[in-house]
N, C-alpha and C. Protein backbone atom coordinates (compact mmCIF):
# COMPACT_ATOMS: atom_id res chain seq x y z
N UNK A 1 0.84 -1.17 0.00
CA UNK A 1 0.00 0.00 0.00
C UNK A 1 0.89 1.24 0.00
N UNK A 2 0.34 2.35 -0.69
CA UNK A 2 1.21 3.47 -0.87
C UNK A 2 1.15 4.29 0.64
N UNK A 3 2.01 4.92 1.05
CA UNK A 3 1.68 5.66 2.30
C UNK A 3 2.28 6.88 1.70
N UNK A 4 0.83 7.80 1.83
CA UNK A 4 1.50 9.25 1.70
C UNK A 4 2.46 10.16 1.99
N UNK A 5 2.53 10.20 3.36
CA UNK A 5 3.49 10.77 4.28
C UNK A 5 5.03 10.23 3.67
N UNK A 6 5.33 9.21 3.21
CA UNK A 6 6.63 8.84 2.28
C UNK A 6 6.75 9.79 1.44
N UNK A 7 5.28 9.88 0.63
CA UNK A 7 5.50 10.41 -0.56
C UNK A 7 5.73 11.71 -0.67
N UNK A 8 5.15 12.68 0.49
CA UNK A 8 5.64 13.78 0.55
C UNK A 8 7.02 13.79 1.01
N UNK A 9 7.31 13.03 2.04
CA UNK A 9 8.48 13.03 2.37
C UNK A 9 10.08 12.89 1.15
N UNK A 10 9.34 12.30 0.13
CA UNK A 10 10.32 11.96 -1.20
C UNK A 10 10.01 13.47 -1.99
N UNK A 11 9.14 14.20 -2.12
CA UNK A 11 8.85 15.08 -2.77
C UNK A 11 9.69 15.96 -1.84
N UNK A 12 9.92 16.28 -1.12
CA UNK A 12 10.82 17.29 -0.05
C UNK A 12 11.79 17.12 -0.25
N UNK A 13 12.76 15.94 -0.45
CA UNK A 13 14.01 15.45 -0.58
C UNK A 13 14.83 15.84 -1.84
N UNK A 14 13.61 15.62 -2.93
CA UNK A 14 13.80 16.05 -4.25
C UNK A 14 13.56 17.26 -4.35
N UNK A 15 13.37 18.03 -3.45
CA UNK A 15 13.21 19.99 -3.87
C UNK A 15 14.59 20.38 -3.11
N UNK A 16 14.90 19.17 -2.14
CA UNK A 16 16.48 20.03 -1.50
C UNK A 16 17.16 19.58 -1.98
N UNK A 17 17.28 18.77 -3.37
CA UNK A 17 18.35 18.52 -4.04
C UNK A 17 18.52 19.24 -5.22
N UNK A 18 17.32 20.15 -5.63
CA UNK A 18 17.15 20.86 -6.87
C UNK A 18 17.60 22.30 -6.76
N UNK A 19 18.59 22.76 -6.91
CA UNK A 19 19.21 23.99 -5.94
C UNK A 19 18.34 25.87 -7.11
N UNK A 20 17.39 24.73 -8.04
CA UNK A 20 16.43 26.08 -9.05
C UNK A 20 14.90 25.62 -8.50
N UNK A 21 15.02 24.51 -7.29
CA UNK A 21 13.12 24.14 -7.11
C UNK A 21 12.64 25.48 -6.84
N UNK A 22 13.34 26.55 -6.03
CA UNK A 22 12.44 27.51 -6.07
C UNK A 22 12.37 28.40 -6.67
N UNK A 23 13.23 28.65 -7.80
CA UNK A 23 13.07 29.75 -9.06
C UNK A 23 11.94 28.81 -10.27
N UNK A 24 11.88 27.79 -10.23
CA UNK A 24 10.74 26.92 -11.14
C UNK A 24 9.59 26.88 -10.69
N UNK A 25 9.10 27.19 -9.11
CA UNK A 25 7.87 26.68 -8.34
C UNK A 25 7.27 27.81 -8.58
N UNK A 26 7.29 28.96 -9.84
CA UNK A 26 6.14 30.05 -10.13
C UNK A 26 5.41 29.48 -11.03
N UNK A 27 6.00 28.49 -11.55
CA UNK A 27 5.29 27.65 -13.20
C UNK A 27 4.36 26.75 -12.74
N UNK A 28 4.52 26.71 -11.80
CA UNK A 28 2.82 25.59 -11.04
C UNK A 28 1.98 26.06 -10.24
N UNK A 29 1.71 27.49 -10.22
CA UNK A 29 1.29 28.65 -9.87
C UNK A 29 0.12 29.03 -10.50
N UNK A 30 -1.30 28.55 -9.95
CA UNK A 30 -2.61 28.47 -10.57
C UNK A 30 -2.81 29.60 -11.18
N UNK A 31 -2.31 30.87 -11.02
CA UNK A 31 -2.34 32.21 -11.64
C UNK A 31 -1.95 31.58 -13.31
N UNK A 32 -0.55 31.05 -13.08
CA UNK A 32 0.02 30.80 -14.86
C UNK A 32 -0.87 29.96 -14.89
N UNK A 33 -1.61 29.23 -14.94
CA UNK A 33 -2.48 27.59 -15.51
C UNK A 33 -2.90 28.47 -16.95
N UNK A 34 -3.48 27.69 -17.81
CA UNK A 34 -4.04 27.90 -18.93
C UNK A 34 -5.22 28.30 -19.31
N UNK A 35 -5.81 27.88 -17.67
CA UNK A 35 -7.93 28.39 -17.69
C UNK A 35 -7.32 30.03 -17.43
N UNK A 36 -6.73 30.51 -16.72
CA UNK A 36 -6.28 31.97 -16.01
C UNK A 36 -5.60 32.39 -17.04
N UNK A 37 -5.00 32.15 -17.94
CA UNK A 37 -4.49 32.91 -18.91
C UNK A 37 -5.25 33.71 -20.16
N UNK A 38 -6.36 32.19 -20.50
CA UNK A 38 -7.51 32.77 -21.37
C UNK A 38 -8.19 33.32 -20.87
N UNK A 39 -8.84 33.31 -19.72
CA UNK A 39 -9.67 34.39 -19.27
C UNK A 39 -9.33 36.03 -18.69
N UNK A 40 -7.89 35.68 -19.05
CA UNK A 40 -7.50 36.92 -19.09
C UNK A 40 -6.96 37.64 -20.13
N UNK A 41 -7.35 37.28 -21.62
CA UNK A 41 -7.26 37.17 -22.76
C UNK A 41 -8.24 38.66 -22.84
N UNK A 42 -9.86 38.26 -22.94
CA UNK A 42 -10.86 38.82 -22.97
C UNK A 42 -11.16 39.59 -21.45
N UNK A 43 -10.76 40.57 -20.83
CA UNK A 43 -11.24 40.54 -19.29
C UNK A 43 -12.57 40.80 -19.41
N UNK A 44 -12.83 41.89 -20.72
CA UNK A 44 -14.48 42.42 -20.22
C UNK A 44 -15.39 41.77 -20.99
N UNK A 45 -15.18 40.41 -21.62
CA UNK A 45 -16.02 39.62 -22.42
C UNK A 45 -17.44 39.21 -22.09
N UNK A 46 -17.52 39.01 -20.83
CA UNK A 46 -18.63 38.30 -20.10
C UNK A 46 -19.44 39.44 -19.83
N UNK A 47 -19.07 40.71 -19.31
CA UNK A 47 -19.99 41.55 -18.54
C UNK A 47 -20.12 42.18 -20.38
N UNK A 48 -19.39 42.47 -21.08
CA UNK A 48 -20.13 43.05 -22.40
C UNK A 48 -21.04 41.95 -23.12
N UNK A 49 -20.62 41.19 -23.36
CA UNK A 49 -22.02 40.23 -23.92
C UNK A 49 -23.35 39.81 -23.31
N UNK A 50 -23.20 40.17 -21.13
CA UNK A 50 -24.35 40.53 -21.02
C UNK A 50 -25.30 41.33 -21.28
N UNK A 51 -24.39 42.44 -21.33
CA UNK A 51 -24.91 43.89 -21.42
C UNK A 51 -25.98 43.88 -23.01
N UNK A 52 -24.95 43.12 -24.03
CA UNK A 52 -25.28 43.13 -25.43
C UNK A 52 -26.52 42.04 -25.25
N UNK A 53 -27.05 41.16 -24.54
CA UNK A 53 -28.31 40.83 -24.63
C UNK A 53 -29.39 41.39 -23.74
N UNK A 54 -29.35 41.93 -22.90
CA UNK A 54 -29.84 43.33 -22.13
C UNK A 54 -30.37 44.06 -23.45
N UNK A 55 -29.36 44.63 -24.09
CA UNK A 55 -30.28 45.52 -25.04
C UNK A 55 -30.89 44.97 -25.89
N UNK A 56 -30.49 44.04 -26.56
CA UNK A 56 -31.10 42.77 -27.89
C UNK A 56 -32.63 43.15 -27.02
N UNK A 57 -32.36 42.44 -25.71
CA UNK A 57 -34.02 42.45 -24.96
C UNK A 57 -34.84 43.37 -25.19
N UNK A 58 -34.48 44.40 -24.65
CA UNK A 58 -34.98 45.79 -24.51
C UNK A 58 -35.73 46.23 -26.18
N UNK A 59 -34.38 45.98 -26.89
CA UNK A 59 -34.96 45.95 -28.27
C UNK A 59 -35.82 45.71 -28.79
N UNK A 60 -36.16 44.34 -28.55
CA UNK A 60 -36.95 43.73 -29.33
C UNK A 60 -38.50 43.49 -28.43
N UNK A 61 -38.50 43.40 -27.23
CA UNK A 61 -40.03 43.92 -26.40
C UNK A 61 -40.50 45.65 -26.35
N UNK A 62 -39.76 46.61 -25.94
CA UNK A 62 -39.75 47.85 -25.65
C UNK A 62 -39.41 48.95 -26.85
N UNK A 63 -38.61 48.06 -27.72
CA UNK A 63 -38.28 49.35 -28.63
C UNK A 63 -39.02 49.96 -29.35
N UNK A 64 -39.04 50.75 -30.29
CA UNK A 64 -39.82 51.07 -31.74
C UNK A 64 -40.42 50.22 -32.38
N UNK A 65 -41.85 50.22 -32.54
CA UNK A 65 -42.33 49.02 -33.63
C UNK A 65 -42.46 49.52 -34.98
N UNK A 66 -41.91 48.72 -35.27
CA UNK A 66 -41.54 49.16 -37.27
C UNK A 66 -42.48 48.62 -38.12
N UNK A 67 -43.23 49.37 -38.38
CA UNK A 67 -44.52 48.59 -39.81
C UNK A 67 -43.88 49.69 -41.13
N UNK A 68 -44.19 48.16 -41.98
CA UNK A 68 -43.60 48.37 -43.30
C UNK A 68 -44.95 48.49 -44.01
């Protein structure tokens, strides 16, 4: 059976032998992940495309009625 407490214990061993583990440990840093990068691609994407069906709404119950 695996026992955790080893396994951290081996993961510790291997960061005090890596004399860059802590100039590398920003790259596993949920900020860099790939979901946080794209969504910071677009920041105001979500609140403008609400906004843009807000008015679609407004539009199309409240607005001007157009007879041809």
């Amino acid at each position: 059976m695996i026992d955790p407490a080893k396994l951290i214990d081996k993961a510790k061993q291997a960061n005090r032998k890596d004399p860059w583990a802590k100039r590398e440990a920003w790259r596993s840093h949920p900020s860099f992940s790939k979901l946080a990068q794209l969504r910071g691609m677009f920041p105001g994407f979500g609140i403008a495309s609400g906004l843009f069906a807000v008015y679609l709404a407004y539009d199309h119950f409240a607005g001007p009625q157009r007879k041809h």
